[in-house]
Protein backbone atom coordinates (compact mmCIF):
# COMPACT_ATOMS: atom_id res chain seq x y z
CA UNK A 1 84.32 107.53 113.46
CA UNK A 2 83.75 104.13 115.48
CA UNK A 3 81.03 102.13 114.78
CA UNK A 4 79.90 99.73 117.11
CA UNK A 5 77.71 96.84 116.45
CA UNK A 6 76.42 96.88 119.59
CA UNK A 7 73.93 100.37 117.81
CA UNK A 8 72.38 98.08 115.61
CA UNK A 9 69.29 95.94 116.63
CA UNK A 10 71.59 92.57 116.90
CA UNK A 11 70.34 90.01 119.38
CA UNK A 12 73.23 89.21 122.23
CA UNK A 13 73.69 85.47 120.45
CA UNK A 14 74.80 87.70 117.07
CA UNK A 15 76.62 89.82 119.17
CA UNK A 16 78.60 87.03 120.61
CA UNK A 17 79.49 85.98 116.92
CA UNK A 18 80.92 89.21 115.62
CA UNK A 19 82.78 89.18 119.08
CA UNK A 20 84.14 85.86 118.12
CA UNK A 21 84.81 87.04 114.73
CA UNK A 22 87.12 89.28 115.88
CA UNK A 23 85.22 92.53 114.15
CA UNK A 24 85.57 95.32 116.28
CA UNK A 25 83.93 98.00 114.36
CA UNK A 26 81.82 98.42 111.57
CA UNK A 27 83.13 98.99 108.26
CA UNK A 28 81.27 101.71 105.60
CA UNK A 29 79.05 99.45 103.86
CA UNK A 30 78.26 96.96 107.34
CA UNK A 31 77.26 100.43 109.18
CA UNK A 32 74.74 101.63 106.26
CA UNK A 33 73.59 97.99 105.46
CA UNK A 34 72.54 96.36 108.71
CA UNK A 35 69.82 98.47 110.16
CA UNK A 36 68.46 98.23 106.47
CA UNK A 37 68.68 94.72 106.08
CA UNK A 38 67.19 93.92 109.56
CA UNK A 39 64.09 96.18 108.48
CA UNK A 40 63.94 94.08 106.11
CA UNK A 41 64.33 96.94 102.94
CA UNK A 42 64.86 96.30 99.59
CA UNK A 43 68.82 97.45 99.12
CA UNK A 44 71.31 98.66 96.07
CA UNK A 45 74.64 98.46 97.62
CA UNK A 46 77.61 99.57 95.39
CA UNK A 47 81.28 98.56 96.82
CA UNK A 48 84.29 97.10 96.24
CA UNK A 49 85.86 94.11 97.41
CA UNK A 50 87.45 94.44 100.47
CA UNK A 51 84.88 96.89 102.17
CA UNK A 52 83.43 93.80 104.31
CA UNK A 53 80.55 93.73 101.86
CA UNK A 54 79.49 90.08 102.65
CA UNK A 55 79.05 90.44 106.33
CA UNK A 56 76.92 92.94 106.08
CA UNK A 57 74.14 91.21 104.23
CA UNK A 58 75.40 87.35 106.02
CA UNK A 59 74.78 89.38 109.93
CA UNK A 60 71.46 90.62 109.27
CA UNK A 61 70.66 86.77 107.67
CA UNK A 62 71.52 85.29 110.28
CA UNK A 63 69.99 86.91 113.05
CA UNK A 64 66.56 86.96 111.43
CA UNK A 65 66.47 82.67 110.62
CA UNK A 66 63.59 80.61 112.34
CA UNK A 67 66.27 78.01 113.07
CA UNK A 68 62.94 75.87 114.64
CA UNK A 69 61.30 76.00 110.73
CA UNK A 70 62.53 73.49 108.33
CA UNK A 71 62.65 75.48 105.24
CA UNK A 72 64.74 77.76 102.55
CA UNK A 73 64.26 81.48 104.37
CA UNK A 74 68.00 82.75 102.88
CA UNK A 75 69.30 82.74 99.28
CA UNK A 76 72.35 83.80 98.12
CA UNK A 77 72.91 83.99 94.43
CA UNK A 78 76.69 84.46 93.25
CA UNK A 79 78.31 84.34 89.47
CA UNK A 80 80.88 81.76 89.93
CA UNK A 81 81.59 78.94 92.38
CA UNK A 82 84.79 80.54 93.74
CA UNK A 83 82.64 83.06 94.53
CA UNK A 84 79.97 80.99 95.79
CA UNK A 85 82.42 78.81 97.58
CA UNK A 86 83.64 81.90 99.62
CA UNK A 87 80.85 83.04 100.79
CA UNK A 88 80.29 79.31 101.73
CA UNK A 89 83.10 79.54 103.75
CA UNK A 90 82.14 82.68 105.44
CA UNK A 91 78.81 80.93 106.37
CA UNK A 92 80.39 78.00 107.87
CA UNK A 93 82.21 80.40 110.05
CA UNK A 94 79.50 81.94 111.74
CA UNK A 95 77.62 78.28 111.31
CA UNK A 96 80.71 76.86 113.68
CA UNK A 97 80.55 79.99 116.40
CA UNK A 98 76.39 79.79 116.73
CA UNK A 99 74.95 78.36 119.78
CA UNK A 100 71.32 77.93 118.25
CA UNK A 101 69.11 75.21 119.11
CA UNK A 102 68.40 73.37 117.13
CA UNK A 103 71.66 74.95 115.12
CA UNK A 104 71.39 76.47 111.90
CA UNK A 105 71.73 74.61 108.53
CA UNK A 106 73.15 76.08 105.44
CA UNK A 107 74.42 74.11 102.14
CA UNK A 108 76.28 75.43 99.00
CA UNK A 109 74.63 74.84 95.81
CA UNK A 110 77.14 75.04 92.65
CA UNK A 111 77.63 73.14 89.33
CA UNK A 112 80.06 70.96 88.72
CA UNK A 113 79.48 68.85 91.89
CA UNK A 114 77.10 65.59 92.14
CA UNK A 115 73.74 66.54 91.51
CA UNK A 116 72.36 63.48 92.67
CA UNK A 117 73.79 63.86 95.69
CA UNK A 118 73.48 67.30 96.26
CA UNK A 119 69.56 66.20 95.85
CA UNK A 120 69.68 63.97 98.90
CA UNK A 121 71.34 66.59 100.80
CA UNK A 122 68.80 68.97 100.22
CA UNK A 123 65.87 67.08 101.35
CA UNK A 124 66.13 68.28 104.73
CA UNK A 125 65.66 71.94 103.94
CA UNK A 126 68.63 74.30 104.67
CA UNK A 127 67.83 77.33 106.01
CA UNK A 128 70.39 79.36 103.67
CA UNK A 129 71.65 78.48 100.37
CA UNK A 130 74.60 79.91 98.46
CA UNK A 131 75.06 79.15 95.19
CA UNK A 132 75.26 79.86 91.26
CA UNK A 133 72.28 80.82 89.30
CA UNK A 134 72.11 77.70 86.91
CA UNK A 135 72.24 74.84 89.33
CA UNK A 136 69.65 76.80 91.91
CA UNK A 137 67.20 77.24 89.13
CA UNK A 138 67.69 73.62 88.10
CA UNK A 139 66.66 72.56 91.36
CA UNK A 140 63.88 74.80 91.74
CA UNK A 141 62.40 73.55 88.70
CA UNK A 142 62.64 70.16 90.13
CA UNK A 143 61.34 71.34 92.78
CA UNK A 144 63.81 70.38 95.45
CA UNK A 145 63.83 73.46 96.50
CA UNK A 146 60.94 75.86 97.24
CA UNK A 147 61.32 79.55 96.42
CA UNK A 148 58.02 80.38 97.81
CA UNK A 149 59.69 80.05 101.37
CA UNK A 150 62.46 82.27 100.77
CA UNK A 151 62.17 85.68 103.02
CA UNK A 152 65.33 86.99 101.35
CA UNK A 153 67.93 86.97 98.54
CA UNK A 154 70.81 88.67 97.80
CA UNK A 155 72.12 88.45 94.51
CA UNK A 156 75.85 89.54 94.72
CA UNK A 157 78.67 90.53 92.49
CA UNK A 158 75.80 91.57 89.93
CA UNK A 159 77.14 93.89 87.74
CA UNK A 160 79.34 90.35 86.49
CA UNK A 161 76.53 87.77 86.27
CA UNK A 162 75.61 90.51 83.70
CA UNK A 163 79.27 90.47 82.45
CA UNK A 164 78.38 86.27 81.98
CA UNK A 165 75.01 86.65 80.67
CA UNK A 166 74.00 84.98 83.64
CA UNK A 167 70.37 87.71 84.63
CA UNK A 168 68.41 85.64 82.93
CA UNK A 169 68.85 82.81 85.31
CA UNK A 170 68.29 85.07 88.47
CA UNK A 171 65.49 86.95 86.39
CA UNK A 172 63.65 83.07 86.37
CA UNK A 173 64.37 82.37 90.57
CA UNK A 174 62.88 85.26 91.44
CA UNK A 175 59.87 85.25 89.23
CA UNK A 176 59.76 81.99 91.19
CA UNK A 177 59.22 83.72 94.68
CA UNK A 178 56.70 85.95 95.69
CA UNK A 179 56.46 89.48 95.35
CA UNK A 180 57.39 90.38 98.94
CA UNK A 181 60.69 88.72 99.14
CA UNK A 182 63.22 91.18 100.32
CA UNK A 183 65.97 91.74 97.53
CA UNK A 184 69.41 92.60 98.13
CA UNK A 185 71.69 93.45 95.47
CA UNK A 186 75.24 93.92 95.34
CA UNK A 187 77.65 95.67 92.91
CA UNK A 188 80.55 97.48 91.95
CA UNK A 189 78.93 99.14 89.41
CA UNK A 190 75.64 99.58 88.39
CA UNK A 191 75.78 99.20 84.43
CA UNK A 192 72.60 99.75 81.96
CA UNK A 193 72.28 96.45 81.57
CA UNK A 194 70.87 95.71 85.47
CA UNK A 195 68.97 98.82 85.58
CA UNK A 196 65.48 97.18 84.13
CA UNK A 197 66.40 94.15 86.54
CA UNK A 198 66.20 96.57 89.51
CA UNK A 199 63.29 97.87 88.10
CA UNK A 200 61.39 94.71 87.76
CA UNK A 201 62.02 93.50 91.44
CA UNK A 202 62.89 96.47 93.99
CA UNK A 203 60.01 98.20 95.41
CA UNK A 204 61.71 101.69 96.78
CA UNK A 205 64.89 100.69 97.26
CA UNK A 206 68.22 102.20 99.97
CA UNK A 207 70.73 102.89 97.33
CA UNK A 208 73.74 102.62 99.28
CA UNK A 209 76.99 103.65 97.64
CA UNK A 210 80.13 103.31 99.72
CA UNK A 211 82.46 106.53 100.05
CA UNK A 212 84.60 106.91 96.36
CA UNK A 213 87.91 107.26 98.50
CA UNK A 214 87.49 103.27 99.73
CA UNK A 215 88.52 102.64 95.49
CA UNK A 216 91.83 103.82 96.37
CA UNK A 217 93.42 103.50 100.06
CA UNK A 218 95.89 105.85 100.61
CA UNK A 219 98.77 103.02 101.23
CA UNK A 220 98.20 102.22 97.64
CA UNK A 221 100.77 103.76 94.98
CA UNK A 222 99.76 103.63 91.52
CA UNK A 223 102.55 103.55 89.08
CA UNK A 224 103.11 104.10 85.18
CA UNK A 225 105.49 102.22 83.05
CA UNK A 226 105.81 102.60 79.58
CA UNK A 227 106.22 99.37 77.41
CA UNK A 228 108.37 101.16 74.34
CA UNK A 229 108.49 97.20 72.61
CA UNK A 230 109.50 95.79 75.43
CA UNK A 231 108.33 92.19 76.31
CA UNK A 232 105.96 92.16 79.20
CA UNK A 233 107.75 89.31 80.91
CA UNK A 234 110.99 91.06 80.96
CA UNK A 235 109.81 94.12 82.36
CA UNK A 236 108.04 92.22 85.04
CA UNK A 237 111.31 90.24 85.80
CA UNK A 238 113.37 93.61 86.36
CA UNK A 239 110.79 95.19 88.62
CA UNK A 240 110.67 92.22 90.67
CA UNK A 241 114.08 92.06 91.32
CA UNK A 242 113.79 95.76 92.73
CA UNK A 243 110.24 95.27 94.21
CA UNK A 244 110.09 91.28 95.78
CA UNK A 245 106.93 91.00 95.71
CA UNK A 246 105.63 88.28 98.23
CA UNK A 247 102.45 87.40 95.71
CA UNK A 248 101.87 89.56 92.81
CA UNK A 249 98.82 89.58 90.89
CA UNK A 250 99.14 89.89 86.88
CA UNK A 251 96.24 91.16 84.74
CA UNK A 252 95.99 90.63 81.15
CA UNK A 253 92.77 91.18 79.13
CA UNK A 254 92.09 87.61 77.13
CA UNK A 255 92.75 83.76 78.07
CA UNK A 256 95.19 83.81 75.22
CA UNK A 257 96.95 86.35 76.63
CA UNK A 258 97.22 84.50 80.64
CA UNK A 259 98.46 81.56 78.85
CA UNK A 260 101.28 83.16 76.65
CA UNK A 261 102.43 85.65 79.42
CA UNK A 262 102.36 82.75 82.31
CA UNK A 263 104.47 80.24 79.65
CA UNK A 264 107.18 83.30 79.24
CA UNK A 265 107.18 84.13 83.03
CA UNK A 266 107.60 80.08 83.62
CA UNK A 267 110.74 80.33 81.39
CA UNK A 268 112.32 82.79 83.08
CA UNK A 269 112.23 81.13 86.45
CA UNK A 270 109.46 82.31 87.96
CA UNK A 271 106.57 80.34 90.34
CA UNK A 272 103.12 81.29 88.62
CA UNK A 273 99.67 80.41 88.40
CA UNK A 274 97.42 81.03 85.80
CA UNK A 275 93.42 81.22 86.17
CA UNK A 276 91.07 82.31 82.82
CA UNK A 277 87.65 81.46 82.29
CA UNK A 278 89.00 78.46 79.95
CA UNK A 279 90.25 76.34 82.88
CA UNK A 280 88.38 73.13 83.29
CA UNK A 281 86.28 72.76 86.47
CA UNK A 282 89.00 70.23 87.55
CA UNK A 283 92.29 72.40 86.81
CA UNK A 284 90.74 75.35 88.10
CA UNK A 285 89.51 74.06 91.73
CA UNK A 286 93.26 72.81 91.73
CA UNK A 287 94.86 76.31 90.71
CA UNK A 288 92.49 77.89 93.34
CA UNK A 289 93.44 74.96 96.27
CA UNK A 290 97.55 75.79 95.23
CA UNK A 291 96.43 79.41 95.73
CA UNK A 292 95.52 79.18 99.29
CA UNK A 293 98.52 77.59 100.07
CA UNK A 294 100.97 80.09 98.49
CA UNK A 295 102.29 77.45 95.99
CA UNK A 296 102.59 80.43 93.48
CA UNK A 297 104.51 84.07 93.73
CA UNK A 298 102.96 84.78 90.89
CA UNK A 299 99.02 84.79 89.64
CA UNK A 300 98.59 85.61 85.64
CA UNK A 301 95.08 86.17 85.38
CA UNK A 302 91.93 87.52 83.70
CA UNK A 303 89.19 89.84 85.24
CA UNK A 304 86.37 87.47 84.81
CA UNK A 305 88.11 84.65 86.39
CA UNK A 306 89.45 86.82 89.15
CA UNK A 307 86.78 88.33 90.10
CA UNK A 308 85.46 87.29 93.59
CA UNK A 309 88.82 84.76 94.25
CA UNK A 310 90.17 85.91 97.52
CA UNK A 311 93.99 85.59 97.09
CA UNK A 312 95.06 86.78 100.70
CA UNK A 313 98.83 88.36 101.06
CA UNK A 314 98.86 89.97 97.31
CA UNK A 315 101.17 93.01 98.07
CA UNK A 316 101.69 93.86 94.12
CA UNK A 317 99.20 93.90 91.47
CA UNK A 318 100.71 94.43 87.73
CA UNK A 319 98.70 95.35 84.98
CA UNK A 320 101.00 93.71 81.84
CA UNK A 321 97.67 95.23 79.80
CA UNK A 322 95.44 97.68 81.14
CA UNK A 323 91.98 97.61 80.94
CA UNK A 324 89.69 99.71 78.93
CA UNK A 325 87.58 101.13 81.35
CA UNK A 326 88.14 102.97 84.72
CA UNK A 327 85.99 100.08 86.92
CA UNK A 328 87.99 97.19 86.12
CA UNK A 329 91.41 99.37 86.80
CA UNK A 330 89.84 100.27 90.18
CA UNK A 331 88.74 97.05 90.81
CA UNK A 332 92.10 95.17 89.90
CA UNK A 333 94.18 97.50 92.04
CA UNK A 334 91.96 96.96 94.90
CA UNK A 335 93.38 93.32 95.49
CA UNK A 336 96.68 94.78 97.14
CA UNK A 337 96.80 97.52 100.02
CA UNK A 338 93.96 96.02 101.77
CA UNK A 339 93.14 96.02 105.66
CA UNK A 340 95.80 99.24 106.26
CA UNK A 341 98.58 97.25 104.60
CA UNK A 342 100.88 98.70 101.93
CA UNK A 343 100.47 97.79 97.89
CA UNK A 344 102.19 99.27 95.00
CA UNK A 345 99.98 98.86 91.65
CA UNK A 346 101.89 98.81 88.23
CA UNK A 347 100.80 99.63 85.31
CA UNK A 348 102.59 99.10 81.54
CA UNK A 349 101.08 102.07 79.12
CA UNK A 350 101.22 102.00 75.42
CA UNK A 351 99.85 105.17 73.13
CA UNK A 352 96.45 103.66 73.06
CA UNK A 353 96.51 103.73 77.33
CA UNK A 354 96.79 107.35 77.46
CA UNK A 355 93.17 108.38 77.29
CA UNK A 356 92.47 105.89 80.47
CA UNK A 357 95.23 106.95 82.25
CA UNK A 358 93.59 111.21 81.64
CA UNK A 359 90.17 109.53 82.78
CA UNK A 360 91.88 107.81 86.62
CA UNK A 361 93.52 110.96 87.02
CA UNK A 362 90.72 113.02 86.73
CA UNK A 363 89.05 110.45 88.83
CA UNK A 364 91.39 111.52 91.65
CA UNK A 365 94.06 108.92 91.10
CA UNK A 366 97.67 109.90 91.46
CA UNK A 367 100.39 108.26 89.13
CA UNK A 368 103.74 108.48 89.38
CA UNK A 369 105.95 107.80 86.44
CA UNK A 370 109.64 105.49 86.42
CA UNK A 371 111.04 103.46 83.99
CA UNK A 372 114.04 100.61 84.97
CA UNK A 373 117.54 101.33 83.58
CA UNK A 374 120.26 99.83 84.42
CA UNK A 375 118.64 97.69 87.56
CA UNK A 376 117.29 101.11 88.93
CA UNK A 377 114.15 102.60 89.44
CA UNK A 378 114.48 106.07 87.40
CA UNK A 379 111.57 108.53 87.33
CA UNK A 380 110.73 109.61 84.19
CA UNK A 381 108.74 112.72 82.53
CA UNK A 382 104.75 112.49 83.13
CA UNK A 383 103.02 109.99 80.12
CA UNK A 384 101.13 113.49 79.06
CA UNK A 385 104.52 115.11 78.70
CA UNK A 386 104.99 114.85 74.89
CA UNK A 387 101.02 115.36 74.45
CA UNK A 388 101.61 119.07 76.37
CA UNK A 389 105.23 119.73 74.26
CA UNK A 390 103.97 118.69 70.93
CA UNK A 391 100.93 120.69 71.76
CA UNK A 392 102.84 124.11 72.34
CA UNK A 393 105.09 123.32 69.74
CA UNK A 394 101.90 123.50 67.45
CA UNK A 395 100.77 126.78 69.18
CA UNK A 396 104.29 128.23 69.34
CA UNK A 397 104.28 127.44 64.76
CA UNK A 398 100.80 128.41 64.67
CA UNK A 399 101.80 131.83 66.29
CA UNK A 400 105.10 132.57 63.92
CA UNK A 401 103.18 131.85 60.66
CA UNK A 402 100.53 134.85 61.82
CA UNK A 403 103.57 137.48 62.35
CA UNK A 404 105.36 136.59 59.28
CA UNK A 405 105.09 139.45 57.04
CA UNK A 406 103.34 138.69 54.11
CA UNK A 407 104.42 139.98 50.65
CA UNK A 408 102.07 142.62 48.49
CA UNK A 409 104.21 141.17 45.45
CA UNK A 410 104.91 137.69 44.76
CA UNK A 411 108.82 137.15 43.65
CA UNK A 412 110.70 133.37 42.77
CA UNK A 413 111.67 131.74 46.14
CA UNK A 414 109.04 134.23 48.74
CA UNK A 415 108.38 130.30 50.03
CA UNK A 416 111.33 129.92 51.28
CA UNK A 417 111.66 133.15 52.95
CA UNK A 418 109.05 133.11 54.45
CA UNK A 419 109.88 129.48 56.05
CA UNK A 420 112.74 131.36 56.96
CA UNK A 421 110.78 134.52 58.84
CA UNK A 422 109.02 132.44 60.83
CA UNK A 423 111.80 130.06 61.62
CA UNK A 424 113.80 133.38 63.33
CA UNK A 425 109.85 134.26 65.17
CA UNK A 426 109.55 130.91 66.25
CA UNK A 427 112.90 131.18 68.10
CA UNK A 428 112.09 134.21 69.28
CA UNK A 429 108.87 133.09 70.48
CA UNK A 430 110.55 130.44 72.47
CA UNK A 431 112.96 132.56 73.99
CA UNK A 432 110.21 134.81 75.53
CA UNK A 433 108.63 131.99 76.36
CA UNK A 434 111.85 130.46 78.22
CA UNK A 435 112.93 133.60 79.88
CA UNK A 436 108.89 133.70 81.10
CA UNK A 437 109.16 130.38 83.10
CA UNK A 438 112.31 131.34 84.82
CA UNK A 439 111.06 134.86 85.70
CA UNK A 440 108.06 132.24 87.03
């Protein structure tokens, strides 16, 4: 079903931005959100990236700023600069296509950048901020910027300041403002951990949840390799060669782990990147510049440090280690096959995978299983294959040991034949069983 922006309450100059902007319908979470945000509710909105999440709190922002009052009325709280830098760039966007007089102002607010600077810049109020929790606070409690003047916030990406231990930060700015600020969060998930958070500061809240089916777009194809002692790098290496991927994406679960797998991937020939949490501010605003201008085929990287970097063209996403929960699969796969386009997601399993693997496809997720032999694709049994075999192997012994006759009188070697009875059922049993699935 169309949506049309022109349904919401949008003055004409918004209007002509989204026109500019090139939308031309509403996504999910923009349809729910807007006429929300604009009466200016407290929201809960659970997505994933790629649903056009940020436009649909940035729209309703926009069109409600006094641009004639010189003060903080928008605040956007995000987990990491890249983050915070996107969304910056998103702002400028709309900043560049406005015809508002006077125009609007909006700065971005991050650590590791000149403080003293960024001071001076601030004197003449902004009317929206983006930025990171620590450096906002800092300059609230030097009082360079005034939270009592802030009509809204949106705090996005929440469910990883929690991941970062960040909530304590956001828990201080908005003890800062008062009560009647109008609170927007935005999540993937909505773990324990923010549920006394949302408590604290959301009057009646919309809890908008995007439809389940947007975690997994139909031009996505999820597939299972197992590892068997292979090396990671090598495996990747042979299903490029079949694949050619034009930017694949490579999870691992620890720094350690992005370092070691990038070095081996290096020395096969390969152009990669590598971004983890221990990058220094320096090396990691350099990885994320080379990013943007396709330097690298190939991104090694952890979830924390990926989460929120918009890599545009990734068409493959390989998970050299899977996660151990269901979110951070979802959310990892959701970087490829994005705006209609095609993605293939692969996964290498281990024994310790398979429970994970049970969970997604209960989920609704559909694997399909290959291995690569000989420079082929090959498709191999299902991972739950052996589980189900050894499993009616057990029933099928289970079932001969309870028709093997048992003896009134013991005599020297019964044991053995009775090993030997049910050894002959057992066969039997298997034969029936056989001769079942045919007739089937």
């Amino acid at each position: 079903m169309k949506r049309y922006f022109q349904a919401y309450q949008l003055t004409d100059h918004m209007l002509d931005i989204i026109e500019e902007l090139n939308f031309k319908h509403a996504t999910e979470i923009q349809h729910r959100v807007i006429p929300q945000a604009l009466r200016g509710k407290n929201i809960i909105g659970q997505s994933q990236t790629g649903t056009g999440k940020t436009h649909s709190y940035l729209i309703p922002m926009f069109d409600q700023i006094k641009s004639d009052e010189q003060q903080v009325q928008k605040l956007v709280i995000a987990p990491t600069r890249e983050l915070a830098m996107q969304i910056y760039e998103e702002v400028k966007k709309m900043i560049s296509l406005s015809t508002t007089e006077p125009e609007w102002r909006a700065k971005l607010v991050v650590g590791g950048t000149d403080k003293q600077r960024m001071q001076q810049k601030l004197q003449t109020p902004p009317h929206l901020i983006v930025g990171t929790p620590g450096r906002i606070l800092d300059f609230i409690d030097e009082e360079v910027i005034n939270p009592s003047s802030v009509e809204t916030v949106v705090i996005d990406e929440a469910d990883l300041l929690i991941d970062l231990g960040l909530m304590e930060e956001v828990d201080q700015i908005l003890y800062r403002m008062h009560e009647n600020v109008q609170t927007m969060v935005f999540s993937a998930t909505i773990p324990k951990g923010l549920q006394p958070f949302l408590k604290k500061y959301l009057s009646n809240p919309e809890h908008i949840e995007v439809d389940g089916q947007a975690l997994s777009p139909e031009k996505l194809e999820h597939r299972l390799i197992p590892l068997r002692h292979r090396k990671q790098a090598d495996l990747i290496v042979e299903a490029s060669k079949l694949i050619h991927p034009y930017i694949a994406l490579v999870f691992v679960n620890k720094k350690e782990e992005a370092d070691r797998l990038a070095g081996e991937l290096l020395d096969r020939g390969l152009e990669v990147g590598v971004i983890h949490g221990g990058l220094k501010p320096r090396e990691r605003k350099r990885v994320l510049k080379e990013l943007k201008t396709l330097r690298f085929q190939y991104i090694v990287a952890t979830d924390l440090a990926a989460r929120g970097i918009d890599i545009p063209g990734v068409s493959h996403v390989f998970n050299a280690e899977l996660p151990t929960d269901m979110d951070t699969y979802i959310h990892r796969v959701g970087r490829t096959a994005r705006a209609g386009l095609e993605g293939t997601a692969i996964s290498f399993y281990q024994e310790e995978d398979l429970k994970l693997i049970e969970d997604l496809e209960e989920k609704g997720i559909q694997f399909t299983n290959y291995d690569i032999k000989k420079g082929a694709w090959v498709e191999v049994k299902k991972w739950n294959e052996r589980k189900k075999r050894e499993k009616k192997e057990s029933e099928i012994e289970t079932e001969a040991w309870k028709r093997v006759r048992r003896r009134k009188q013991v005599k020297p070697g019964y044991k053995k034949k009775m090993k030997n009875e049910k050894e002959k059922i057992k066969k039997n049993l298997k034969r029936e069983q056989y001769r079942k699935g045919k007739r089937k």
